[in-house]
C-alpha atoms as a PDB file:
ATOM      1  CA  UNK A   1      63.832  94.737  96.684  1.00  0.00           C
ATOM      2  CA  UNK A   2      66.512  96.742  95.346  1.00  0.00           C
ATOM      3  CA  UNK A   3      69.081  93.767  94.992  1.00  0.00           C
ATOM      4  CA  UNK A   4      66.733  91.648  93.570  1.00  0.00           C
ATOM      5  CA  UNK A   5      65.660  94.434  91.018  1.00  0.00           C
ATOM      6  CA  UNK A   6      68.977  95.296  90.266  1.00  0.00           C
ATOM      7  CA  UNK A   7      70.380  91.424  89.602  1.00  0.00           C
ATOM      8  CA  UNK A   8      67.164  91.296  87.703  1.00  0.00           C
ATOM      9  CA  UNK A   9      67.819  93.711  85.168  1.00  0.00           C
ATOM     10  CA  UNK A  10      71.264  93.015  85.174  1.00  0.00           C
ATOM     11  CA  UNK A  11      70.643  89.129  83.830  1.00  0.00           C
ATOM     12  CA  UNK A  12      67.718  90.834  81.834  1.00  0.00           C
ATOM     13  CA  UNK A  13      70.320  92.944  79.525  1.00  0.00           C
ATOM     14  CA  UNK A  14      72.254  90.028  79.085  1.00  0.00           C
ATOM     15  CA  UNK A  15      69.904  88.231  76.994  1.00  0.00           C
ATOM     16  CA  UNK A  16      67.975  90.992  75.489  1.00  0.00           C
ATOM     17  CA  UNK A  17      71.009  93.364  74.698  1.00  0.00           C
ATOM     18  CA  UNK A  18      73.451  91.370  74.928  1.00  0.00           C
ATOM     19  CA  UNK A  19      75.680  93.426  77.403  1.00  0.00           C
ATOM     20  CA  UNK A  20      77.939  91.433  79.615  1.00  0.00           C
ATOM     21  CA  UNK A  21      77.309  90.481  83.452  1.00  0.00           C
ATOM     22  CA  UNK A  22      79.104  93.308  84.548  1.00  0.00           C
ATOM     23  CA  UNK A  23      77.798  95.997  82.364  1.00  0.00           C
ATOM     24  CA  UNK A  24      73.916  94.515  82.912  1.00  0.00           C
ATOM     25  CA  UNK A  25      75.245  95.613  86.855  1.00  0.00           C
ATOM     26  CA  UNK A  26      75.738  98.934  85.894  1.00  0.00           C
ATOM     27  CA  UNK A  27      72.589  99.178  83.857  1.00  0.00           C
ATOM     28  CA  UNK A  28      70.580  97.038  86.661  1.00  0.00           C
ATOM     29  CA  UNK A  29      72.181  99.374  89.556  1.00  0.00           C
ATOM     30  CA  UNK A  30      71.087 102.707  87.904  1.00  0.00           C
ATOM     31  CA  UNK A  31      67.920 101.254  87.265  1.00  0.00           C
ATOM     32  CA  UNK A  32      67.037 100.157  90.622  1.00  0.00           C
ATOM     33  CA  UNK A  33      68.179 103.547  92.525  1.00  0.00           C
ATOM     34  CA  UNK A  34      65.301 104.685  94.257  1.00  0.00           C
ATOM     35  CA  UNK A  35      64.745 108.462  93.179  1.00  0.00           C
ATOM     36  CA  UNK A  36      63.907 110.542  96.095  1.00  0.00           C
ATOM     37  CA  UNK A  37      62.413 113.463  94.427  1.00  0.00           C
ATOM     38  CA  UNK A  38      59.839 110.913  93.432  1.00  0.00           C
ATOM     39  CA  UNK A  39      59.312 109.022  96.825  1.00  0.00           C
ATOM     40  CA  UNK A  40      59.923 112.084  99.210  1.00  0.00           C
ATOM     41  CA  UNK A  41      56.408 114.013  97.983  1.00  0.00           C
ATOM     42  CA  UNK A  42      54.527 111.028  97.405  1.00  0.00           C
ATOM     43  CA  UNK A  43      55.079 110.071 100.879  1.00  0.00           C
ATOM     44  CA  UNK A  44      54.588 113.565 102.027  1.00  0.00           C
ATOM     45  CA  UNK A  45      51.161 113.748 100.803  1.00  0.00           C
ATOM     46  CA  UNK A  46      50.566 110.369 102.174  1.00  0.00           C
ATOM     47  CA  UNK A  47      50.870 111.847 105.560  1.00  0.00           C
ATOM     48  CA  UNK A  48      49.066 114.756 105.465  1.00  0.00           C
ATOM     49  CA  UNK A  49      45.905 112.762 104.367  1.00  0.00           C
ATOM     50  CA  UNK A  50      46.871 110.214 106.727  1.00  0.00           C
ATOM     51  CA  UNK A  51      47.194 107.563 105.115  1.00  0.00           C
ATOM     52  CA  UNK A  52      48.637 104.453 106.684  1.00  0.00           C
ATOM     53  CA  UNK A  53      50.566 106.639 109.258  1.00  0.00           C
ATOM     54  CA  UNK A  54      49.028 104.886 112.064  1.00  0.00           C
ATOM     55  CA  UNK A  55      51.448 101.814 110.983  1.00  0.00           C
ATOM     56  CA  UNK A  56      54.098 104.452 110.076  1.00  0.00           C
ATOM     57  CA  UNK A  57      53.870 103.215 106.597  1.00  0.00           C
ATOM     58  CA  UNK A  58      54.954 106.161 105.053  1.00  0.00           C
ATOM     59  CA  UNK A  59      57.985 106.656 107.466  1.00  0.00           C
ATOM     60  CA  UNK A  60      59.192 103.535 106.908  1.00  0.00           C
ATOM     61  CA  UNK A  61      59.132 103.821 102.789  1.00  0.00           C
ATOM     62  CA  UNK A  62      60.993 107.049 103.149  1.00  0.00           C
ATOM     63  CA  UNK A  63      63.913 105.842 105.443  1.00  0.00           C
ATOM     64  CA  UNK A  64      63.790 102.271 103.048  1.00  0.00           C
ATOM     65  CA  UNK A  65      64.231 104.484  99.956  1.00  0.00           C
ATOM     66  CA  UNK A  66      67.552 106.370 101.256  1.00  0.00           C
ATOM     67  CA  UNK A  67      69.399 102.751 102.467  1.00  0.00           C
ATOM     68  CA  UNK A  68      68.153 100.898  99.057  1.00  0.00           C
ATOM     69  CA  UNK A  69      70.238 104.323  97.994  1.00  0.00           C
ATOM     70  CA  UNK A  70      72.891 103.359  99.371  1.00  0.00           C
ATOM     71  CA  UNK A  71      72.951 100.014  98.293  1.00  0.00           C
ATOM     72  CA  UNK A  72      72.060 100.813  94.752  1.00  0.00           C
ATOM     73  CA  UNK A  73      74.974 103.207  94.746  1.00  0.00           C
ATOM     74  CA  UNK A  74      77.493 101.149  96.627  1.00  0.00           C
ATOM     75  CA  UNK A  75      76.979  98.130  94.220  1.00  0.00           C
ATOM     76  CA  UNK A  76      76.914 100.013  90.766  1.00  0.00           C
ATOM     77  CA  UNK A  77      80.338 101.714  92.314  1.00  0.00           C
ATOM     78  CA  UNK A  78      81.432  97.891  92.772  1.00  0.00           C
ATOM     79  CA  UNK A  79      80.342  97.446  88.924  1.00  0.00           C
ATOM     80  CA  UNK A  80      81.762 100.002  87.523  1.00  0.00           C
ATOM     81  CA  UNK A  81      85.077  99.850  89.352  1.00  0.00           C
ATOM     82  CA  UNK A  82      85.098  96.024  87.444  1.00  0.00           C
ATOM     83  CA  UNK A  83      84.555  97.435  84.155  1.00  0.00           C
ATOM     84  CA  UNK A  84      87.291 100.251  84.241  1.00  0.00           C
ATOM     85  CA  UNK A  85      89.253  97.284  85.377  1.00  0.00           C
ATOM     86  CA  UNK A  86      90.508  99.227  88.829  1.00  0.00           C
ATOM     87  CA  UNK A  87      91.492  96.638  91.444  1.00  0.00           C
ATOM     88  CA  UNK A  88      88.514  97.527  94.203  1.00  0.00           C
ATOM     89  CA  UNK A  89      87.721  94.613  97.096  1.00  0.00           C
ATOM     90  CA  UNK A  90      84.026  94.390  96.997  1.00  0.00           C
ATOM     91  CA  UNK A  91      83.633  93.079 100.515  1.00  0.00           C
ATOM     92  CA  UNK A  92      85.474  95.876 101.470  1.00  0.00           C
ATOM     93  CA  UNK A  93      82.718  97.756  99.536  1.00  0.00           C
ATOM     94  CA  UNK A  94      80.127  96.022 100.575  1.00  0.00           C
ATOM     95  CA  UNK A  95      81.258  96.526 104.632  1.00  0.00           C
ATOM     96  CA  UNK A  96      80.904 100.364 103.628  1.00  0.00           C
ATOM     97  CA  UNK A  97      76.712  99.731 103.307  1.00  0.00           C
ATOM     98  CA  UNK A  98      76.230  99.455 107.199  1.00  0.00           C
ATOM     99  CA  UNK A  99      78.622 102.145 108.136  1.00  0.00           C
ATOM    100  CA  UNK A 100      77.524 104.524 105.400  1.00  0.00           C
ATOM    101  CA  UNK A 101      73.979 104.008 107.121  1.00  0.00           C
ATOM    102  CA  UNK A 102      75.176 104.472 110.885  1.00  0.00           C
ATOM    103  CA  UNK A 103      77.201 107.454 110.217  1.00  0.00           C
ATOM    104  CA  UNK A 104      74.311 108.959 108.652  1.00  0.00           C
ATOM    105  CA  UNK A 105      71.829 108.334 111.415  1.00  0.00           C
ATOM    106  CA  UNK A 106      74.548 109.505 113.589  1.00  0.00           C
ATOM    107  CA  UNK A 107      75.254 113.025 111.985  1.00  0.00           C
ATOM    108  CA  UNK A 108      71.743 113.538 112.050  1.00  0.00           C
ATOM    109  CA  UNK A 109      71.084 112.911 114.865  1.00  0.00           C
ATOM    110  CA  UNK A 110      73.883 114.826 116.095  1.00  0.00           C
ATOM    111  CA  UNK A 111      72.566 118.095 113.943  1.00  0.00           C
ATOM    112  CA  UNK A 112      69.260 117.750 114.811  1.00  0.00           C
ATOM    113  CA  UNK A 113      69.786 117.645 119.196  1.00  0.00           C
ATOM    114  CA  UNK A 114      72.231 120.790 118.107  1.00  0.00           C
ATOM    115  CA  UNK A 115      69.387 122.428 116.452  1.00  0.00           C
ATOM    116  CA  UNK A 116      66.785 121.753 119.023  1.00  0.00           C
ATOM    117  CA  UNK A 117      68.909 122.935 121.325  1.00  0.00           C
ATOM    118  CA  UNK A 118      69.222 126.145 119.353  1.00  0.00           C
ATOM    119  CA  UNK A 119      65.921 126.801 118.774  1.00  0.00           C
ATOM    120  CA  UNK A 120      64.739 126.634 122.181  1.00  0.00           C
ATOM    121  CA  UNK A 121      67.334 129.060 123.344  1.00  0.00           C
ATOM    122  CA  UNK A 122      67.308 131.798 120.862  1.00  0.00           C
ATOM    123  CA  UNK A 123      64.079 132.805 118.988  1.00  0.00           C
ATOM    124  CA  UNK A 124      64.373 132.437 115.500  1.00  0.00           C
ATOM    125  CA  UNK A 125      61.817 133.120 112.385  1.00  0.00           C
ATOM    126  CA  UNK A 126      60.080 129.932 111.235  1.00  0.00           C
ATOM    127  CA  UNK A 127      61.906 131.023 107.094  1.00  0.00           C
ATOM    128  CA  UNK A 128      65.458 131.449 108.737  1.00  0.00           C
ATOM    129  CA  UNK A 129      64.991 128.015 110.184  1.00  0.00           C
ATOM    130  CA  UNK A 130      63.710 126.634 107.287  1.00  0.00           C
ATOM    131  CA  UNK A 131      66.694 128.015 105.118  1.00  0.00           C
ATOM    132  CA  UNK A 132      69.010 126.835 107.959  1.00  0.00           C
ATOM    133  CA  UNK A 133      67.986 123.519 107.693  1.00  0.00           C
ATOM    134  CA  UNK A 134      68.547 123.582 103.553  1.00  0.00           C
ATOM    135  CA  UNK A 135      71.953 125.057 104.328  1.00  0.00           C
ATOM    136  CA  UNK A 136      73.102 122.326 106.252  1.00  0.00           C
ATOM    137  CA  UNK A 137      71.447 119.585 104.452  1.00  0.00           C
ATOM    138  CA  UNK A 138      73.105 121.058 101.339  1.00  0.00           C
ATOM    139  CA  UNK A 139      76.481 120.855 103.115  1.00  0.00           C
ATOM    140  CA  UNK A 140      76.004 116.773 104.147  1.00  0.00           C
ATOM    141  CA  UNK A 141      75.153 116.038 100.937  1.00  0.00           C
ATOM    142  CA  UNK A 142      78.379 117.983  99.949  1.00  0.00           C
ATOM    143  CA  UNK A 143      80.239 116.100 102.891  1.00  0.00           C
ATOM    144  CA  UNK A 144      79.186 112.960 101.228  1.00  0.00           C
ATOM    145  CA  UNK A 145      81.198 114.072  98.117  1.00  0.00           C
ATOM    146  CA  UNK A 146      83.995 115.035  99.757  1.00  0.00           C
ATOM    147  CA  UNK A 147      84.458 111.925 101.823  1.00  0.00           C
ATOM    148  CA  UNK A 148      83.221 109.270  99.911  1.00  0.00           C
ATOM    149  CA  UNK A 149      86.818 108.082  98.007  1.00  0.00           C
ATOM    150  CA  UNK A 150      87.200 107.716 101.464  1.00  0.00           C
ATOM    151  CA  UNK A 151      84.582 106.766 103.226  1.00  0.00           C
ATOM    152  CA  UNK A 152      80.718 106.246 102.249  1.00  0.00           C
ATOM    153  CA  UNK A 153      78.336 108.786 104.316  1.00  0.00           C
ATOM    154  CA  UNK A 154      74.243 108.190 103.579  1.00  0.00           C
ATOM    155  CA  UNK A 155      73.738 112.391 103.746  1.00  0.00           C
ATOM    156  CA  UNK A 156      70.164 111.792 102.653  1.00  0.00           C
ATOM    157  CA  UNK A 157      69.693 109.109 105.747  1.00  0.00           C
ATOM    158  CA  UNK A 158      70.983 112.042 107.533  1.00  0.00           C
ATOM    159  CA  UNK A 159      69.088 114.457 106.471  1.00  0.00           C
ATOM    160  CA  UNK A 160      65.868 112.605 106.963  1.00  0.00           C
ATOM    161  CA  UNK A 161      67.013 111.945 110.606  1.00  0.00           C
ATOM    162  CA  UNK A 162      67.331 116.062 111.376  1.00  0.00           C
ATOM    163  CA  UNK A 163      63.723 116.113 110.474  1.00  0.00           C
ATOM    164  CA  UNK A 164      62.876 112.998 112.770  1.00  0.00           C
ATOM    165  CA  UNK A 165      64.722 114.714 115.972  1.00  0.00           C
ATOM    166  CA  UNK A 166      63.156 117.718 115.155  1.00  0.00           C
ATOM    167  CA  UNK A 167      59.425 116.600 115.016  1.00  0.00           C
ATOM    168  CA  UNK A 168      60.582 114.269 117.806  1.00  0.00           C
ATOM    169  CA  UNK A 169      61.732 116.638 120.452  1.00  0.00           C
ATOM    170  CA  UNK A 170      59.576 119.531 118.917  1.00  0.00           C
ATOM    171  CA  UNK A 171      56.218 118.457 117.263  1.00  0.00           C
ATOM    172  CA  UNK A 172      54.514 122.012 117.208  1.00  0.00           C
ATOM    173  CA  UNK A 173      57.393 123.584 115.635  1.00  0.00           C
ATOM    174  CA  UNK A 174      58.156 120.710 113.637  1.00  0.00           C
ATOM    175  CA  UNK A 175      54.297 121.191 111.971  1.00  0.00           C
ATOM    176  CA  UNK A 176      55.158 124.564 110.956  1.00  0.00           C
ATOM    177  CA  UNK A 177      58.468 123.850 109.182  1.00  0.00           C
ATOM    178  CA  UNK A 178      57.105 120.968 107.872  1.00  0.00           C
ATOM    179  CA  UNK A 179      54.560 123.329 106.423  1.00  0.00           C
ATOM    180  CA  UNK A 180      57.050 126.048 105.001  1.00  0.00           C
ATOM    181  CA  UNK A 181      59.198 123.465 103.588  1.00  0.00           C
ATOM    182  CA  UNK A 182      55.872 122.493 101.393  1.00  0.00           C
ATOM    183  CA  UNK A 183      55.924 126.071 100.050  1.00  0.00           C
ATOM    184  CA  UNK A 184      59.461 125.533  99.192  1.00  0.00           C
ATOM    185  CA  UNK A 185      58.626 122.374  97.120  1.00  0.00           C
ATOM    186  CA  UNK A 186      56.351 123.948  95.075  1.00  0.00           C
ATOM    187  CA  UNK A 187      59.115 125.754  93.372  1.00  0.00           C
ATOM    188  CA  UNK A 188      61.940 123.391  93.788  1.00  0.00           C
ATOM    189  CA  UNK A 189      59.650 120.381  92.159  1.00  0.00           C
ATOM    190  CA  UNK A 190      59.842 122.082  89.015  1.00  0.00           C
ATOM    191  CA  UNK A 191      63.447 122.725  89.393  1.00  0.00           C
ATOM    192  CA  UNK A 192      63.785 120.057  89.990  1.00  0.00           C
ATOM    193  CA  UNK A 193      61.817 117.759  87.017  1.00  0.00           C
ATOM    194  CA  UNK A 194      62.849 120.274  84.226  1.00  0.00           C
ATOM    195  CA  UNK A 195      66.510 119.461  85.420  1.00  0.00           C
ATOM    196  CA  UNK A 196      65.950 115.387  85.158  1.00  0.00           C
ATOM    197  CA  UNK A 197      64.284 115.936  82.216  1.00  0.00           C
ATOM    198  CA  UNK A 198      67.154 117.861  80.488  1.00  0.00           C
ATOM    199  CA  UNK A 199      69.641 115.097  81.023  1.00  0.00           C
ATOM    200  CA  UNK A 200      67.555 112.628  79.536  1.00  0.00           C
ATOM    201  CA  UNK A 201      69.045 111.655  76.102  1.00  0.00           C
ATOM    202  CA  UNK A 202      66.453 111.586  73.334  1.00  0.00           C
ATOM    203  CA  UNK A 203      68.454 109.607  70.785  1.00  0.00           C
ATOM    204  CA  UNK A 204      70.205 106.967  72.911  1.00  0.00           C
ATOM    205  CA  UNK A 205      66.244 106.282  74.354  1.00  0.00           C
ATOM    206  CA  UNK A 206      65.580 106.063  70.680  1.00  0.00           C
ATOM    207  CA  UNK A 207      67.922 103.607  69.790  1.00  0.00           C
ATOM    208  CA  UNK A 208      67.377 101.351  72.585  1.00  0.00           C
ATOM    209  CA  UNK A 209      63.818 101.189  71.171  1.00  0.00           C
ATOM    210  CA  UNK A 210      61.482  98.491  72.356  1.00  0.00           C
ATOM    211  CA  UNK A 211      64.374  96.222  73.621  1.00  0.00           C
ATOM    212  CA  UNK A 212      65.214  99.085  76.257  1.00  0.00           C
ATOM    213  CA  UNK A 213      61.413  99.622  76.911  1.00  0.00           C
ATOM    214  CA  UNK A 214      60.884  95.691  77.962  1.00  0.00           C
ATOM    215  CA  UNK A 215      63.814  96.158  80.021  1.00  0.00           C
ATOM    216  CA  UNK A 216      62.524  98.826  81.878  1.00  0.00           C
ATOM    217  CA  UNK A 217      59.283  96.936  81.906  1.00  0.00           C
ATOM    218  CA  UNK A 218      61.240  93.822  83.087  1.00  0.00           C
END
């Protein structure tokens, strides 16, 4: 969905903006990114009313939203790299969607058996858990940085795996956090909103006008 999206778009600036093939890719590529502060909650709620979770419908949308992620990222790096005119192989970036995706499964999975392992051996306050878990989802996503002229790492496929192992080996505990990281939401989603929102630039949205709207639409 997110390739097709994305090409979409991309052929969809062409003839409405008139931007070139590889500048619709950039546009298409941003477009199509999946925003997790968006998907994350929704799904969230989905499975506390329990909704579709008996088909692990919800599940499956959230780990679907951090690889089209990847791609979305991967191929508007591919874009871009073309436009600045930088010599970049895209099969060579295109090989880096797969292992971006295992090595985040892996790490996760890797931090998550740690953490088990900790928390059945030491007794630890539901909050310090909780803020342990931030701390070291903070520091993938920083990984990611860090590594990715090198190498592409899917943090947030990480991330999301921690939590899996977690409710996985642990369900009872993994109820609780899951319950205290709600609490943290509640703060963090405005954070989070009035932060998008303050990027957003009023005039250049202007001066799209409806061509930019249809676009979107498209």
């Amino acid at each position: 969905p997110g390739l097709i999206e994305g090409f979409f778009i991309a052929f969809a600036s062409m003839k409405l903006l008139n931007f070139s093939f590889i500048q619709g890719g950039i546009l298409g590529f941003i477009i199509a990114a999946v925003s997790p502060a968006v998907v994350v909650p929704s799904m969230l709620r989905l499975m506390e009313n329990k909704i579709g979770t008996d088909k692990g419908i919800p599940t499956l949308i959230l780990a679907g939203a951090s690889i089209d992620d990847v791609f979305a990222i991967t191929i508007f790096g591919a874009f871009l790299g073309l436009y600045s005119g930088s010599n970049m192989n895209i099969g060579l970036q295109l090989l880096n969607i797969p292992i971006s995706i295992f090595l985040g499964v892996l790490i996760g999975i890797i931090i998550g058996s740690l953490l088990v392992k900790i928390f059945n051996k030491y007794s630890i306050r539901n909050s310090k858990k909780v803020l342990l878990i931030i701390g070291i989802s903070i520091l993938l996503t920083e990984l990611e940085n860090l590594l990715k002229t090198k190498i592409q790492v899917a943090s947030l496929l990480g991330v999301m795996t921690l939590g899996f192992i977690i409710f996985e080996k642990i369900p009872s505990m993994g109820k609780k956090l899951s319950s205290k990281f709600n609490e943290v939401w509640t703060f963090a989603e405005i954070l989070l909103f009035v932060l998008v929102g303050a990027q957003v630039n009023i005039d250049v949205a202007l001066n799209a006008g409806k061509l930019g709207v249809l676009v979107i639409l498209i």
